[in-house]
C-alpha atoms as a PDB file:
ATOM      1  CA  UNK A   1       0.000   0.000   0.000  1.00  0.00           C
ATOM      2  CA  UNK A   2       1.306   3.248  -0.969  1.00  0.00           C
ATOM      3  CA  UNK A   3       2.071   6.021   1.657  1.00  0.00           C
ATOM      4  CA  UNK A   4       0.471   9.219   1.196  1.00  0.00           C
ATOM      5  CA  UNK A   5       2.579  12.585   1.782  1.00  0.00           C
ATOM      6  CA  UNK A   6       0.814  15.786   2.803  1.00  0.00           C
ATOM      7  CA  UNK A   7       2.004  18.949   4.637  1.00  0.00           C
ATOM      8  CA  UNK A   8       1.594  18.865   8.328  1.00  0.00           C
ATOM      9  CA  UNK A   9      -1.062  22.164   7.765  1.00  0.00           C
ATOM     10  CA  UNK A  10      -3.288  19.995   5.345  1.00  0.00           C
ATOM     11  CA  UNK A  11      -2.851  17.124   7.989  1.00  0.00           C
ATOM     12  CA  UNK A  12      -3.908  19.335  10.995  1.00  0.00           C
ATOM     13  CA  UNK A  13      -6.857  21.054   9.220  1.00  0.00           C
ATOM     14  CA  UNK A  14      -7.922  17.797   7.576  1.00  0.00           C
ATOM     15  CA  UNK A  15      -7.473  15.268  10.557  1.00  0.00           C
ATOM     16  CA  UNK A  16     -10.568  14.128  11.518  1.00  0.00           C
ATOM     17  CA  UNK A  17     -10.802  12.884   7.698  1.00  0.00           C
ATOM     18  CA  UNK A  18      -7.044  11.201   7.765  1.00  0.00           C
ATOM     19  CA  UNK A  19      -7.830   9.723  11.617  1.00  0.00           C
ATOM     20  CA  UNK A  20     -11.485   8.286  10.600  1.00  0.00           C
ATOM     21  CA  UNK A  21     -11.191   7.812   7.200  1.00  0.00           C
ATOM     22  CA  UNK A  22      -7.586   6.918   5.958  1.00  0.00           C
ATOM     23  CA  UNK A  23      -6.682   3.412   5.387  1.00  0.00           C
ATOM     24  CA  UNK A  24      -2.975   4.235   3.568  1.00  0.00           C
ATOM     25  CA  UNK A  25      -0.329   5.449   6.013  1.00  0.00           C
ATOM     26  CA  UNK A  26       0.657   9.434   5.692  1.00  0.00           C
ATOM     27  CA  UNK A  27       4.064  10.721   5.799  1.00  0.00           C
ATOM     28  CA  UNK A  28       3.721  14.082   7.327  1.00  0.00           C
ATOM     29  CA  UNK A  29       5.740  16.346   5.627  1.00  0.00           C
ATOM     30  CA  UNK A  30       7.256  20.015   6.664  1.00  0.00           C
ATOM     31  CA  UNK A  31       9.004  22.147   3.979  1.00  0.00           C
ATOM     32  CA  UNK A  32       9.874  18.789   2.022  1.00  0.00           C
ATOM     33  CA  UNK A  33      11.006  16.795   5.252  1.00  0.00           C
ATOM     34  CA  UNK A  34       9.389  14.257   6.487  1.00  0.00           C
ATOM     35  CA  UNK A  35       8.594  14.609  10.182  1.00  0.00           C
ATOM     36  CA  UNK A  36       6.322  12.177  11.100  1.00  0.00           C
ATOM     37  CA  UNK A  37       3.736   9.212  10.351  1.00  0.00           C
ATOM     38  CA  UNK A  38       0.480   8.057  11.055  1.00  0.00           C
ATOM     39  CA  UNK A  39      -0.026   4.392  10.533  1.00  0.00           C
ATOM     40  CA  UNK A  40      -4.187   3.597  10.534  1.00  0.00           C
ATOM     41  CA  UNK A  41      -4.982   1.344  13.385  1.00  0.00           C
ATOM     42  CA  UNK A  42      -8.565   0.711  12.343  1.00  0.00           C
ATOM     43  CA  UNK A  43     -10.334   0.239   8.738  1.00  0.00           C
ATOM     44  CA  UNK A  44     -13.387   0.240   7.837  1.00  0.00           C
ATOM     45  CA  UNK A  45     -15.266  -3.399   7.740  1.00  0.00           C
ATOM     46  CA  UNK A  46     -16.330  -4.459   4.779  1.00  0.00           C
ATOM     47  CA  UNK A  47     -20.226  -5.497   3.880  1.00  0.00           C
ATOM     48  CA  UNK A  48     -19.061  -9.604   3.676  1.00  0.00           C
ATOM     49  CA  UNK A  49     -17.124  -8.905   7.337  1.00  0.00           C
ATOM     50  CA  UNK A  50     -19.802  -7.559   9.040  1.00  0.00           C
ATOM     51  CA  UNK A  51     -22.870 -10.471   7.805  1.00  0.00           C
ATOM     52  CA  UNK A  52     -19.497 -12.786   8.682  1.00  0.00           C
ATOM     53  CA  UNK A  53     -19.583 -11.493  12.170  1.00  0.00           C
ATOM     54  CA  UNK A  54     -23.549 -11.399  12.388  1.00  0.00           C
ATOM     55  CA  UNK A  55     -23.693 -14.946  10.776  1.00  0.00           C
ATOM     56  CA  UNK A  56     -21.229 -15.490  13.997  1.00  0.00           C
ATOM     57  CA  UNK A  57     -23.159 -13.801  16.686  1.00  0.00           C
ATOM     58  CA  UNK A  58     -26.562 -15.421  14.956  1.00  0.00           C
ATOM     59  CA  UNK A  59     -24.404 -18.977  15.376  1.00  0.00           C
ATOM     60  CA  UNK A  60     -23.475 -18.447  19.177  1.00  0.00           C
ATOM     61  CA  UNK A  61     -26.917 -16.995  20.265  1.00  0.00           C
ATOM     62  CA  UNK A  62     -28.814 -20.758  18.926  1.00  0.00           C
ATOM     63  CA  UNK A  63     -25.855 -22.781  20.218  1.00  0.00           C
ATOM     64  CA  UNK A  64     -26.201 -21.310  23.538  1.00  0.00           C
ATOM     65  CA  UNK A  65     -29.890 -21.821  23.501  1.00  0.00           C
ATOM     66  CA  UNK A  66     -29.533 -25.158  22.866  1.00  0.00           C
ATOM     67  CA  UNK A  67     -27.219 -25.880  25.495  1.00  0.00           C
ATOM     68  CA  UNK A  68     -29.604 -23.875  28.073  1.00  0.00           C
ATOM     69  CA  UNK A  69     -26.520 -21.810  28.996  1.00  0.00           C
ATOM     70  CA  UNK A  70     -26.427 -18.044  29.551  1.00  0.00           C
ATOM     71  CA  UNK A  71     -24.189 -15.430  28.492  1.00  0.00           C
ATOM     72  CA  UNK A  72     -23.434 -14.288  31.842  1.00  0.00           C
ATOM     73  CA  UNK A  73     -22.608 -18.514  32.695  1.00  0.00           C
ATOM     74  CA  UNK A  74     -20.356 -18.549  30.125  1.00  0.00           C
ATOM     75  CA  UNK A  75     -18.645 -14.994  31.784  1.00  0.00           C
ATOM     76  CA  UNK A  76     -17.953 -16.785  35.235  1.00  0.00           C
ATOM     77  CA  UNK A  77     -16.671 -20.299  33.262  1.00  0.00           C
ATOM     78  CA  UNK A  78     -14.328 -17.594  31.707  1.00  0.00           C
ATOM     79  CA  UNK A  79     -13.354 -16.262  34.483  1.00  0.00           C
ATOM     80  CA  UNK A  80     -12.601 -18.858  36.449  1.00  0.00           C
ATOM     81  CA  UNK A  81     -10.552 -20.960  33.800  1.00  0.00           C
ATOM     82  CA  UNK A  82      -8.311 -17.425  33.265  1.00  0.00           C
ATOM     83  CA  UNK A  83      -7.500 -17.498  36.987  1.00  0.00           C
ATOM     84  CA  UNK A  84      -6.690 -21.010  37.295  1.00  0.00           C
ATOM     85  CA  UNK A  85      -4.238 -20.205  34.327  1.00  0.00           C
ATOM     86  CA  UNK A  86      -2.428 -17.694  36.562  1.00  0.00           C
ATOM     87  CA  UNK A  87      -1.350 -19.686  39.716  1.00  0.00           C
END
């Protein structure tokens, strides 16, 4: 993926857009230099990831009322097994 350059004044003015919206790093640039980058931590999901992820929660929600188990009983079995992990 290519790296975008831009000035550091188009950066501040426009950073909402580059912070919500950018899915290329930026090379922050000052008179020609660069000084800085911002690497994207978060992109946007596509249409296919989120009706994976909703195909996922659908999946969970019928296996756990088949089993008669609750979310929160799944919580303390959790729980428990992640301290018993630390000792």
């Amino acid at each position: 993926m290519a790296t975008l350059r831009v000035g550091i004044r188009e950066f501040r003015e426009k950073l909402a857009a580059y912070l919500l919206e950018s899915q290329a790093p930026v090379a922050i640039t000052r008179h020609g230099d660069t000084v800085g980058y911002y690497i994207p931590a978060r992109r946007k999901r596509s249409v296919a990831e989120r009706a994976a992820f909703k195909d996922a929660v659908d999946r969970l929600q019928e296996t756990l009322k088949s089993e008669g188990l609750s979310e929160d009983e799944i919580v303390k079995d959790f729980k428990a097994w992640r301290s018993g992990r630390r000792k």
